[in-house]
Protein backbone atom coordinates (compact mmCIF):
# COMPACT_ATOMS: atom_id res chain seq x y z
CA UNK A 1 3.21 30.76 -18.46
CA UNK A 2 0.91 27.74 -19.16
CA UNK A 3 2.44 24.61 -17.19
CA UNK A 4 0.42 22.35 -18.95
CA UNK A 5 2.00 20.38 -21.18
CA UNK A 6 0.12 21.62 -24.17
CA UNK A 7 1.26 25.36 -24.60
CA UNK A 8 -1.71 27.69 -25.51
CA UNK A 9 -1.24 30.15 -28.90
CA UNK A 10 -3.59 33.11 -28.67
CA UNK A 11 -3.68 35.60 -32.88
CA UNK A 12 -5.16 37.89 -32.57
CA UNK A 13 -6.15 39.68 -36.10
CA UNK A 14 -8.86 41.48 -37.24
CA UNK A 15 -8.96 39.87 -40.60
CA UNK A 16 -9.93 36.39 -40.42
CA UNK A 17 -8.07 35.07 -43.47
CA UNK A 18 -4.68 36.16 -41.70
CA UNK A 19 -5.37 34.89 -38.62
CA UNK A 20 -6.07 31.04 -40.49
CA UNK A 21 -3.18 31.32 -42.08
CA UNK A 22 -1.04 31.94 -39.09
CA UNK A 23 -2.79 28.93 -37.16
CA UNK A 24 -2.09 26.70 -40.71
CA UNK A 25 1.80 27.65 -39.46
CA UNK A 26 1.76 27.09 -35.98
CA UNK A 27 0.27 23.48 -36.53
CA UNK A 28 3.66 22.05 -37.24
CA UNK A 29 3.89 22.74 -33.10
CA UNK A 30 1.89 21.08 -30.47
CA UNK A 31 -0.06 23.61 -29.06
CA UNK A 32 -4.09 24.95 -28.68
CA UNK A 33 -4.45 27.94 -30.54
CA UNK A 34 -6.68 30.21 -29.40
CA UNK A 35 -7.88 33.45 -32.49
CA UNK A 36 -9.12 37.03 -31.35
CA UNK A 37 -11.00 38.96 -33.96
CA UNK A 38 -9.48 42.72 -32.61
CA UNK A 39 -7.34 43.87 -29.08
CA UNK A 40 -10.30 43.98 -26.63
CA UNK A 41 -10.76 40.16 -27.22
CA UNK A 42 -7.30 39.47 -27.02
CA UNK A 43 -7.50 41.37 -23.29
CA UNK A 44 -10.30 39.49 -22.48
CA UNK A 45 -9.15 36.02 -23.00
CA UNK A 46 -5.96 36.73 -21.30
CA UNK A 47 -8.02 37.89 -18.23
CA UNK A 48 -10.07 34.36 -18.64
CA UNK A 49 -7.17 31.78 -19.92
CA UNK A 50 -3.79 30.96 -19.44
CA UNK A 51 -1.28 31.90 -22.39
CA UNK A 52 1.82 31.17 -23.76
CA UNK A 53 2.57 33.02 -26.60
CA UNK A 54 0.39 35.57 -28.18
CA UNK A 55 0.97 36.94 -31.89
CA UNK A 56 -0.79 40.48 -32.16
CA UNK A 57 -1.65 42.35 -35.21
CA UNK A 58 -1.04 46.21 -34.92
CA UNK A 59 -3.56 47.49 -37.02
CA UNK A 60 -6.98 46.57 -35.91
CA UNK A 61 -9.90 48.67 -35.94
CA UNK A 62 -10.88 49.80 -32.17
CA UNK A 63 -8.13 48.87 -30.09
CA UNK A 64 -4.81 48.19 -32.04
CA UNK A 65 -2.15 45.75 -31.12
CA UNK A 66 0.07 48.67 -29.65
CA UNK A 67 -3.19 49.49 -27.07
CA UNK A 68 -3.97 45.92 -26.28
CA UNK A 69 -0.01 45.28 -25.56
CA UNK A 70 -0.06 47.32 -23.16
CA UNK A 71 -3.22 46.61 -21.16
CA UNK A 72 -1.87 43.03 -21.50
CA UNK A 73 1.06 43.87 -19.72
CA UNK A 74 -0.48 46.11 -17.40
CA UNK A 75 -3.22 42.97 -16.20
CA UNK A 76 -0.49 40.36 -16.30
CA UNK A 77 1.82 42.48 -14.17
CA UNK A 78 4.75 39.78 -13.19
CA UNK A 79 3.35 37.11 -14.92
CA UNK A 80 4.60 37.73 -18.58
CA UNK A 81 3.23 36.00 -21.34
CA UNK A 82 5.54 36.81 -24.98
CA UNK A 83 4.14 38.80 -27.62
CA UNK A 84 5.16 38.77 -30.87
CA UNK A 85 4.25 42.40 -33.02
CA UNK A 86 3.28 41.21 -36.78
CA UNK A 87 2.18 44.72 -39.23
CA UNK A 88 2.97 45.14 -42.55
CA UNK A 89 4.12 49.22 -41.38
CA UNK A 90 7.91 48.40 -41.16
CA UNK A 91 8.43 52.48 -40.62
CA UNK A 92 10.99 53.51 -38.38
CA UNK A 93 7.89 55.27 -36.32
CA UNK A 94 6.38 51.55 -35.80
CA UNK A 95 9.37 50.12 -35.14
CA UNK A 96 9.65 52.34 -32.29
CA UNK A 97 6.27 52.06 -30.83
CA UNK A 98 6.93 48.17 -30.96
CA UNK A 99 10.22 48.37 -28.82
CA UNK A 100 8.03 51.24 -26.36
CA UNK A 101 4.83 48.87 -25.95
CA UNK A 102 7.73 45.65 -25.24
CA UNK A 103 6.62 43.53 -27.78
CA UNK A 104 8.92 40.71 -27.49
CA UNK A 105 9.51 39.98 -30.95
CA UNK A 106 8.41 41.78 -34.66
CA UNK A 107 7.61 40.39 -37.77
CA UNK A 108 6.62 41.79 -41.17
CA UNK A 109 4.43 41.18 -43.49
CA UNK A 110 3.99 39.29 -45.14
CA UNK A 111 5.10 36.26 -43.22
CA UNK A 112 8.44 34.90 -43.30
CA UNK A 113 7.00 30.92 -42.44
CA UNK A 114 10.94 29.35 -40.90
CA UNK A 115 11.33 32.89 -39.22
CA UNK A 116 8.23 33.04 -37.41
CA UNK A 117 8.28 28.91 -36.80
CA UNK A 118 11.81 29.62 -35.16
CA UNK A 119 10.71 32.34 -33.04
CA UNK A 120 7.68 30.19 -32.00
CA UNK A 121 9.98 27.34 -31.26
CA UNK A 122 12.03 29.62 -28.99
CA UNK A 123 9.01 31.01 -27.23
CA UNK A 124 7.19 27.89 -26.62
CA UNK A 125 10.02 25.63 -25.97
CA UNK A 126 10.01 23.63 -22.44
CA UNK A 127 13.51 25.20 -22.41
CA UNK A 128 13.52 28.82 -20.48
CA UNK A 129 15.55 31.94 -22.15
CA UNK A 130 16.31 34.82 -20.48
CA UNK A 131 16.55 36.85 -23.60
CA UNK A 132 13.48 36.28 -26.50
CA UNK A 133 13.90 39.54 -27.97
CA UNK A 134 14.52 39.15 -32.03
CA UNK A 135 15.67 42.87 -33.31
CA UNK A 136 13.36 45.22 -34.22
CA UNK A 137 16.20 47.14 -36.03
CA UNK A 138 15.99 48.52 -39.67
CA UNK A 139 14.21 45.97 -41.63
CA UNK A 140 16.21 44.02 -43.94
CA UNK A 141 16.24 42.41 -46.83
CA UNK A 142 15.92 38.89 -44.54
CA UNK A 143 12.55 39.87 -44.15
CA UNK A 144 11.88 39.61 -47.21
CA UNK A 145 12.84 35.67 -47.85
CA UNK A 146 10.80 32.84 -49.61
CA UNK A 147 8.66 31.31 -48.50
CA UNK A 148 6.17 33.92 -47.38
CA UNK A 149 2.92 33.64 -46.25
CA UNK A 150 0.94 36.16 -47.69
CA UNK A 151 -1.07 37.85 -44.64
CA UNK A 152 -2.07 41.15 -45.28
């Protein structure tokens, strides 16, 4: 992780509306946000910068967030950075290629804004946890709370 004092936020979407609206959330926190268009620039700037917390789309044209997670992981080796999976496809089948490529967290579509600032929160925090996973069980009608941000 980043020991600066300023943590470093890399979304990467391939739709540039989503990707605003997740940096409009995260500015409550203070942190540089970093935005990748698709997954080979997200593997890119993680081989040039030092991350915190990245927030991946699955569903990008090219390389998908599944793909990219992994290279991620694969480059980064001990040195973990959290990733959190965010797709609209809350399918069992998804689900389980989110726990397989060890995504750290998953959200749905659209955007639950408290959720994902808590998750953030916990991820970015000075404080270290040993155990970041949020469930990537059945989705549930918690996912489905007002306020959401509507990124597609």
């Amino acid at each position: 992780m980043n020991s600066s004092a300023r943590k470093r936020v890399l979304i990467v979407d391939d739709v540039e509306n989503n990707a605003r609206v997740l940096e409009a959330i995260l500015m409550v926190f203070d942190v540089d946000i970093e935005i990748a268009r698709n997954g080979h620039e997200a593997v890119q700037m993680v081989m040039d910068i030092p991350l915190d917390l990245i927030l991946m789309d699955i569903a990008m044209p090219g390389l998908n967030g599944f793909d990219a997670t992994v290279q991620i992981r694969k480059f980064l080796g001990d040195r973990q950075v959290p990733i959190i999976a965010i797709t609209a496809d809350v399918t069992p089948q998804t689900l389980n290629k989110v726990q397989l490529a060890k995504f750290d967290a998953f959200l749905p579509k659209p955007i639950d804004v408290p959720k994902l600032q808590a998750v953030v929160a916990q991820m970015v925090s000075p404080v270290e946890t040993e155990n970041t996973t949020i469930s990537t069980g059945s989705p549930t009608s918690e996912h489905m709370q007002e306020p959401a941000a509507h990124v597609h």
